[in-house]
C-alpha atoms as a PDB file:
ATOM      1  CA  UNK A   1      -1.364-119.033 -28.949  1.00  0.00           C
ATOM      2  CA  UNK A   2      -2.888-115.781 -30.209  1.00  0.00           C
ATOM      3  CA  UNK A   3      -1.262-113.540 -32.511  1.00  0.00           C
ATOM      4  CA  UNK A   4      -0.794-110.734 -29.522  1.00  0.00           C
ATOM      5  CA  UNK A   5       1.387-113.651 -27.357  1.00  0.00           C
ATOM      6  CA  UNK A   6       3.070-114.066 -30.726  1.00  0.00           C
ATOM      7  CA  UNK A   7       4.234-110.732 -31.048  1.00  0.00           C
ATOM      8  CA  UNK A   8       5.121-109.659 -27.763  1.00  0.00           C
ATOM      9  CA  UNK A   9       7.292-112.991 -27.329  1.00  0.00           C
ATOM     10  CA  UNK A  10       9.176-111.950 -30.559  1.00  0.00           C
ATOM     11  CA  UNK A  11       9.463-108.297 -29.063  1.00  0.00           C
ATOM     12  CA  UNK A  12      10.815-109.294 -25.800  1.00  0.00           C
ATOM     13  CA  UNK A  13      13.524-111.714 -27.743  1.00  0.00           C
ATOM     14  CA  UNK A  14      14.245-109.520 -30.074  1.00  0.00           C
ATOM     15  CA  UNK A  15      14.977-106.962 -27.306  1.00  0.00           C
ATOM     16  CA  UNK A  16      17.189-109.782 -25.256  1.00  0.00           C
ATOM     17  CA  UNK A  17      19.232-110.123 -28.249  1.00  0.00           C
ATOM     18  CA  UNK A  18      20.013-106.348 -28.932  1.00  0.00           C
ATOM     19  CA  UNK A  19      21.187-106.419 -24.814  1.00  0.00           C
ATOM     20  CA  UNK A  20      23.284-109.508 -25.335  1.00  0.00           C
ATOM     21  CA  UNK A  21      24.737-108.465 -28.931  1.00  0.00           C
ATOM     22  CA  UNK A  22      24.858-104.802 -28.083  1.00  0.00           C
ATOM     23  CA  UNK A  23      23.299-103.602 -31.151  1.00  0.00           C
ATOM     24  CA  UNK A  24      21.065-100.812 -31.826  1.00  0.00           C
ATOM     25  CA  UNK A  25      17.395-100.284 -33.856  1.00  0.00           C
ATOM     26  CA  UNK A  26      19.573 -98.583 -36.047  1.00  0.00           C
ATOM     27  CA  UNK A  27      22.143-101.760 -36.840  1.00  0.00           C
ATOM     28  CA  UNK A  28      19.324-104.060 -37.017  1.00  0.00           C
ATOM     29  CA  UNK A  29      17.591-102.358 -39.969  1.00  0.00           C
ATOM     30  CA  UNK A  30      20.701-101.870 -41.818  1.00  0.00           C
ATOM     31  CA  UNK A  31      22.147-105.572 -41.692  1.00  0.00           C
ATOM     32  CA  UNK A  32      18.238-106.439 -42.653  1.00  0.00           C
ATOM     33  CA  UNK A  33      17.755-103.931 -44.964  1.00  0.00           C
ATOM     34  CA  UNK A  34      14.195-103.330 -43.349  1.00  0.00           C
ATOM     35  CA  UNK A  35      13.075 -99.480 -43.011  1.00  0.00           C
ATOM     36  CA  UNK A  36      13.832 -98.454 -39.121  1.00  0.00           C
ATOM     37  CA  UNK A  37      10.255 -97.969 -38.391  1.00  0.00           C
ATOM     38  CA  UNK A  38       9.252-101.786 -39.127  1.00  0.00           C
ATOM     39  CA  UNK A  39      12.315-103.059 -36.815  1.00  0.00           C
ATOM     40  CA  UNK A  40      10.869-100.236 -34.143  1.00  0.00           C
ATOM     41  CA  UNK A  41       6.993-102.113 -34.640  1.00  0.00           C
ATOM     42  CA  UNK A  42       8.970-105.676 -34.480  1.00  0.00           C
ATOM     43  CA  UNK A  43      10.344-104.333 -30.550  1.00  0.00           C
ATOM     44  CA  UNK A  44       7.327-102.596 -29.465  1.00  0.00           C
ATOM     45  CA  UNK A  45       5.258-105.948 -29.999  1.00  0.00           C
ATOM     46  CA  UNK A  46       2.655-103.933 -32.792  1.00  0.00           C
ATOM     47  CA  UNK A  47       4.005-106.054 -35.553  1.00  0.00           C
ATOM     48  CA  UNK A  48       5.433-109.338 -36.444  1.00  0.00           C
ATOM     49  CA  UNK A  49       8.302-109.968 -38.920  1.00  0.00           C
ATOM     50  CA  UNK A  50       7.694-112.502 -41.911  1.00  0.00           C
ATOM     51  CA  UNK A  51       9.396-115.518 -41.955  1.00  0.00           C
ATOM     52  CA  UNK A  52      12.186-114.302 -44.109  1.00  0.00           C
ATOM     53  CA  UNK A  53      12.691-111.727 -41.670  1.00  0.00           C
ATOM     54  CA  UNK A  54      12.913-113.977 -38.930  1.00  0.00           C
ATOM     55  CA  UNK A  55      15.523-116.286 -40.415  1.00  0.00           C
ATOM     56  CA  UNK A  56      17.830-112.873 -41.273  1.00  0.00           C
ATOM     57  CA  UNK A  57      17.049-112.169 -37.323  1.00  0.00           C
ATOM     58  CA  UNK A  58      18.440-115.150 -36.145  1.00  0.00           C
ATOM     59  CA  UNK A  59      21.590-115.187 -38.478  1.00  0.00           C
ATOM     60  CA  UNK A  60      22.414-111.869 -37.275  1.00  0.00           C
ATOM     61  CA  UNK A  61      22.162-112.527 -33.913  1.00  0.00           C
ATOM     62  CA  UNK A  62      23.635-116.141 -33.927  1.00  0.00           C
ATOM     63  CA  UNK A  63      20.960-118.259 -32.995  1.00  0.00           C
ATOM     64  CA  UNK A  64      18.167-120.028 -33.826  1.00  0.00           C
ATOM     65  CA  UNK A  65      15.000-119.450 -35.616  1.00  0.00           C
ATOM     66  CA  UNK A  66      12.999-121.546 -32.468  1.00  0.00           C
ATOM     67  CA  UNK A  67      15.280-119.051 -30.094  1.00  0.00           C
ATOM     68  CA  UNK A  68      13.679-116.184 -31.923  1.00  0.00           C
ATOM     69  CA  UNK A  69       9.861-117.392 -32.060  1.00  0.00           C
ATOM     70  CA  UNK A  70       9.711-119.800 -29.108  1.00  0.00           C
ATOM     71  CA  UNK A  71       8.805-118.564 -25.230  1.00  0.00           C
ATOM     72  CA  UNK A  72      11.875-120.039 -23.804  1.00  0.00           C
ATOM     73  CA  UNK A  73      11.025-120.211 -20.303  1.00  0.00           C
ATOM     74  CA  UNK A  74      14.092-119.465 -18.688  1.00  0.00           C
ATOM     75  CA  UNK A  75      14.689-116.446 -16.249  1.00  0.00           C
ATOM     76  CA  UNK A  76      16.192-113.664 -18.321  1.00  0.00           C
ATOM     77  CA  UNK A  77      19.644-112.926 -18.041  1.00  0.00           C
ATOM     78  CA  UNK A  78      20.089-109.949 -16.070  1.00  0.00           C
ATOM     79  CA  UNK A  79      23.287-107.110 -16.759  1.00  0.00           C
ATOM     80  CA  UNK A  80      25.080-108.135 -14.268  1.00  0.00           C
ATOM     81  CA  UNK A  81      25.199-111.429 -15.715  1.00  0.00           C
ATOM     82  CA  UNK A  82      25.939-109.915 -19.145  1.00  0.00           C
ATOM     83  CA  UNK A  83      28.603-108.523 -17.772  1.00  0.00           C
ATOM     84  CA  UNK A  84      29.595-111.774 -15.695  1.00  0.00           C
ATOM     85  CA  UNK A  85      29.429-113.780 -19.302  1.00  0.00           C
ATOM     86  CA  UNK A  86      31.472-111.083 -20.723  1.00  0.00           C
ATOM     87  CA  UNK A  87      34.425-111.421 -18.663  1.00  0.00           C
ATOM     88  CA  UNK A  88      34.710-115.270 -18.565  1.00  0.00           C
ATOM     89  CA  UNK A  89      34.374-114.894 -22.593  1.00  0.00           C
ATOM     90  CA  UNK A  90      37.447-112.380 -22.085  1.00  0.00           C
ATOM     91  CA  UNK A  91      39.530-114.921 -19.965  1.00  0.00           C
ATOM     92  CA  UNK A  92      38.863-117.317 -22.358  1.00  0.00           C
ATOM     93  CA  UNK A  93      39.565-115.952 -25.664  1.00  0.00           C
ATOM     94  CA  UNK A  94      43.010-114.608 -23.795  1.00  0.00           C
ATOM     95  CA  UNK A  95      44.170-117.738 -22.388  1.00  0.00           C
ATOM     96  CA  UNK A  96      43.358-119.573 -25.981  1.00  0.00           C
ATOM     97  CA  UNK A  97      45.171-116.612 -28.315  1.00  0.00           C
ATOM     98  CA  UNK A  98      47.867-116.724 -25.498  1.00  0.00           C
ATOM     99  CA  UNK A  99      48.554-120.390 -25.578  1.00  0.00           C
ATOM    100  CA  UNK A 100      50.413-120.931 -27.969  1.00  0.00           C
ATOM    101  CA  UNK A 101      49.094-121.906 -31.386  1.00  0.00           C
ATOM    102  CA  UNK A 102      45.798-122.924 -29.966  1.00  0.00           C
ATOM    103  CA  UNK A 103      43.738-120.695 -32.381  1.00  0.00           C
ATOM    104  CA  UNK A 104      45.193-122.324 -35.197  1.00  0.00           C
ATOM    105  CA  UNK A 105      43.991-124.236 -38.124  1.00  0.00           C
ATOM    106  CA  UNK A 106      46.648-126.625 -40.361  1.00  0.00           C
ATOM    107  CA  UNK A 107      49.284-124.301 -38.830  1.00  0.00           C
ATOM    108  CA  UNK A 108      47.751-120.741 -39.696  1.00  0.00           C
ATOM    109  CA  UNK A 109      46.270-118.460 -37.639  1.00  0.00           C
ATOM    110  CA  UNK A 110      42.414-117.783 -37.626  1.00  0.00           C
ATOM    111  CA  UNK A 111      41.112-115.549 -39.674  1.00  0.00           C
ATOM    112  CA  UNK A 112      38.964-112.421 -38.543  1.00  0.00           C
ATOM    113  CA  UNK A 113      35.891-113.936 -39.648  1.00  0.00           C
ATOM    114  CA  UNK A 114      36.477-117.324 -38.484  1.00  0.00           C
ATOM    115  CA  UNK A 115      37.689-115.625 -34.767  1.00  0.00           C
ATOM    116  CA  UNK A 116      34.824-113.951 -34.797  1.00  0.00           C
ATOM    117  CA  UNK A 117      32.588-117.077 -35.290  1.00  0.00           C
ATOM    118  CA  UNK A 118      35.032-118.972 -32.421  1.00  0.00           C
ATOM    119  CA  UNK A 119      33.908-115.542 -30.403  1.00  0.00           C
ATOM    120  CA  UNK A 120      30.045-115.577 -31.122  1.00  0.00           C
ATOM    121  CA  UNK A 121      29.916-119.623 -30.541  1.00  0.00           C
ATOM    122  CA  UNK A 122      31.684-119.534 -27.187  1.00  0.00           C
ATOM    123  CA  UNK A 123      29.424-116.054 -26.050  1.00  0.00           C
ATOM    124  CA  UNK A 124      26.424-118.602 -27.326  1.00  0.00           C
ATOM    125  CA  UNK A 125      27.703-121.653 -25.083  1.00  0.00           C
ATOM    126  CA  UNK A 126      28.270-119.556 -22.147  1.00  0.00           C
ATOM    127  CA  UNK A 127      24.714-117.353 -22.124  1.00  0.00           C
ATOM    128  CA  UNK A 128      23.076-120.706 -22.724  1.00  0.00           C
ATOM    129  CA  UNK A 129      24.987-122.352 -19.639  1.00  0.00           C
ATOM    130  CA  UNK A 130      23.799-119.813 -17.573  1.00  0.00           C
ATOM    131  CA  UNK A 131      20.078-119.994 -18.423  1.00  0.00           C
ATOM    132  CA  UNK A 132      20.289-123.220 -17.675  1.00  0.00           C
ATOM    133  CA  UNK A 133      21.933-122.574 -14.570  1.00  0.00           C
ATOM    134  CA  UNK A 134      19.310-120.358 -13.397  1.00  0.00           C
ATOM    135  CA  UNK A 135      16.614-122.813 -14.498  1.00  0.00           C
ATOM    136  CA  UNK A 136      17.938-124.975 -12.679  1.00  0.00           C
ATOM    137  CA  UNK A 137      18.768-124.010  -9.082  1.00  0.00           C
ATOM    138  CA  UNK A 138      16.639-120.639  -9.240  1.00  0.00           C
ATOM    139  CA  UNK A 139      13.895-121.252  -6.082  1.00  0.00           C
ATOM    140  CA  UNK A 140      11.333-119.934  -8.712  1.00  0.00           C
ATOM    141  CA  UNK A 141      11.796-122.661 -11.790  1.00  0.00           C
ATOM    142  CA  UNK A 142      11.889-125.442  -8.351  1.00  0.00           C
ATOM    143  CA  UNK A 143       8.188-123.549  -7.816  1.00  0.00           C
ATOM    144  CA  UNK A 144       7.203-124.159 -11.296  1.00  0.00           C
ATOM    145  CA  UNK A 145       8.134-127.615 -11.509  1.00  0.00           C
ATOM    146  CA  UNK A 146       6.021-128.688  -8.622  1.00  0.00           C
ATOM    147  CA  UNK A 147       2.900-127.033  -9.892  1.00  0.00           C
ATOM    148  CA  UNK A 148       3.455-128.364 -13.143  1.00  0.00           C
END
């Protein structure tokens, strides 16, 4: 794979995880402590982050080093189903926080940071669901398959 693929893979993953996560250029170089202008090359595909950069990428968006790097294959997730994944993640975290002592551990409540794990791990789950879902029963991947 050339080093042009390379990059413009990274770029276009990078990008799908500021849409899922919601963060900005901005947030990105801050948490990394990278100047703005080399997370700005990163997303435009004209550079490509060192290895330690990488693994700081996929801690701060919650996934894996492979999910950063790596052509996945899948159809992209679109807004709408941002916004579909969003909502079920909603229902959830309400019906678990409203059940009682469900979103307990040894008898005491969650704390932020562990809640906010519980929240990032579920998004994960259900974004990763879908992908597979449209994989799956998405005429185009059934296309793919039989050229394969």
């Amino acid at each position: 794979m050339s080093d042009l693929n390379n990059r413009k893979i990274m770029a276009q993953n990078i990008k799908r995880q500021m849409t899922r996560c919601g963060v900005s250029r901005k947030e990105i170089a801050s948490a990394l402590q990278t100047p703005y202008s080399t997370v700005c090359e990163w997303i435009s595909g004209n550079a490509y982050p060192r290895i330690d950069k990488i693994e700081q990428l996929a801690a701060f968006f919650g996934v894996s080093k492979a999910e950063m790097v790596e052509d996945g294959g899948m159809l992209p997730l679109t807004p709408q189903d941002y916004r579909d994944i969003a909502k079920r993640l909603t229902e959830t975290l309400d019906l678990l926080e409203n059940g009682g002592d469900a979103l307990m551990f040894d008898g005491e409540p969650l704390d932020p940071e562990t809640r906010q794990l519980l929240r990032a791990s579920l998004q994960n789950q259900l974004e990763m669901g879908k992908l597979i879902a449209k994989k799956k029963f998405s005429p185009q991947s059934k296309t793919r398959r039989k050229e394969d």
